[in-house]
Protein backbone atom coordinates (compact mmCIF):
# COMPACT_ATOMS: atom_id res chain seq x y z
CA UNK A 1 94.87 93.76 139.38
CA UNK A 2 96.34 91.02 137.13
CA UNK A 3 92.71 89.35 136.59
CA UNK A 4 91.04 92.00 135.50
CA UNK A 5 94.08 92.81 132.78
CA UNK A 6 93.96 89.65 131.64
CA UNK A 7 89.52 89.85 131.36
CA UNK A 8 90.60 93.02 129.26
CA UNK A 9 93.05 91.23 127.10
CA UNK A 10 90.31 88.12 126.45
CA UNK A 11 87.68 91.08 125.75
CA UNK A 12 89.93 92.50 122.47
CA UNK A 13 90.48 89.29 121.41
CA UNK A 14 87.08 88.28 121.16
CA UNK A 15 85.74 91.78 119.53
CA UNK A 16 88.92 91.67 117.12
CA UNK A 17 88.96 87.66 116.30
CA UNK A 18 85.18 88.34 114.62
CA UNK A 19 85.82 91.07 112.10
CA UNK A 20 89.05 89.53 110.99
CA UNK A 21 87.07 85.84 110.37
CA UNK A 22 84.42 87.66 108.18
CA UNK A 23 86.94 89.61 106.53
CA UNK A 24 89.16 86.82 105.94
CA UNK A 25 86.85 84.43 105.56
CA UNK A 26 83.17 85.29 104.54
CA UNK A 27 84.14 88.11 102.40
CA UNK A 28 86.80 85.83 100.48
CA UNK A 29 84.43 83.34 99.60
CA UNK A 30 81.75 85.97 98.48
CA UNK A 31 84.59 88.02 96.31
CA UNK A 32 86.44 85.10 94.78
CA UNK A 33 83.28 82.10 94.80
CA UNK A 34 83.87 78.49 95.04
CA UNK A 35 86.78 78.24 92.87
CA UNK A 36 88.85 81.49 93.68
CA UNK A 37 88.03 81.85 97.28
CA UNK A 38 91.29 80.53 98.61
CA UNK A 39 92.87 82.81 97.02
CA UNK A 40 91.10 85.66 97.55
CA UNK A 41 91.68 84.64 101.36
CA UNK A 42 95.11 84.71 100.41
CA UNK A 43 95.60 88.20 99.05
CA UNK A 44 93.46 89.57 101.88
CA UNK A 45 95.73 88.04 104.31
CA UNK A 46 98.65 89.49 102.42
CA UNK A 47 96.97 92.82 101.92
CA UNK A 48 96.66 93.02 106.31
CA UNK A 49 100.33 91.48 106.98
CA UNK A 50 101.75 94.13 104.53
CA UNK A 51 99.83 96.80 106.31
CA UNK A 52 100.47 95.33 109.75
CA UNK A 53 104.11 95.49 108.51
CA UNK A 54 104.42 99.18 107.28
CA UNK A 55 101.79 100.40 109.98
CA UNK A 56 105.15 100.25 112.90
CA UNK A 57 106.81 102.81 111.24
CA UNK A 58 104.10 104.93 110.09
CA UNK A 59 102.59 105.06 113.23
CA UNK A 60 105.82 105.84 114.70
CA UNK A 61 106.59 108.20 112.40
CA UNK A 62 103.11 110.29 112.93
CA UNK A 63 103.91 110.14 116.73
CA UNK A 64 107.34 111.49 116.63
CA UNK A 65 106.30 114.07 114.07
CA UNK A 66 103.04 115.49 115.22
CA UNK A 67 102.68 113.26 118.82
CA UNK A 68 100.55 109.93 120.40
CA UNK A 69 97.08 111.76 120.38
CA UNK A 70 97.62 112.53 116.53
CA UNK A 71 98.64 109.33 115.97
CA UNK A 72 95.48 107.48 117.93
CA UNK A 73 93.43 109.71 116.10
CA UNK A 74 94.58 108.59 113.22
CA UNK A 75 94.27 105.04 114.11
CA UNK A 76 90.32 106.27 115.08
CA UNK A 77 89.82 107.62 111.67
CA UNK A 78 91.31 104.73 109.58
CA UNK A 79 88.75 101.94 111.74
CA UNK A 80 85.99 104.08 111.25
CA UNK A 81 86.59 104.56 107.69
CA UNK A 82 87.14 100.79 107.40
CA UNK A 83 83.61 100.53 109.30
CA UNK A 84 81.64 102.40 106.98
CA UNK A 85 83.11 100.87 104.00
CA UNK A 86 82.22 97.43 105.65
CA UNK A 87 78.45 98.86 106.30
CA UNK A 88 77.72 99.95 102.77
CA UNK A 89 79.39 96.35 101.42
């Protein structure tokens, strides 16, 4: 059903547009203050397009080596791991 795809795609989008805002936006302006915050904004950005860049052909590279459950696994471990850091912060 195309609705309900489309419900599904609106859901990630609102669960993934809030952590990105506080970590692009609340956490720069608590790390780098008034006067550095933009650009603390701007290496954080930087930081995620350079991972979002690399992370094709790693990920790719952990499927084709060990397979897709390996590599979603992976994918688990490195959010959760990114949760609890954010937690103890």
């Amino acid at each position: 059903d195309r609705g309900r795809r489309g419900s599904f795609v609106a859901y990630a989008a609102v669960f993934l547009l809030a952590p990105y805002t506080f970590c692009s936006g609340v956490l720069a302006l608590k790390l780098g203050g008034q006067r550095g915050g933009a650009a603390a904004a701007g290496l954080i950005d930087t930081a995620g397009y350079l991972g979002a860049t690399l992370a094709g052909s790693g990920v790719g590279r952990l499927a084709d080596a060990f397979g897709w459950g390996w590599a979603f696994a992976a994918l688990a471990a490195v959010a959760g791991l990114t949760l609890a850091v954010a937690a103890v912060y």
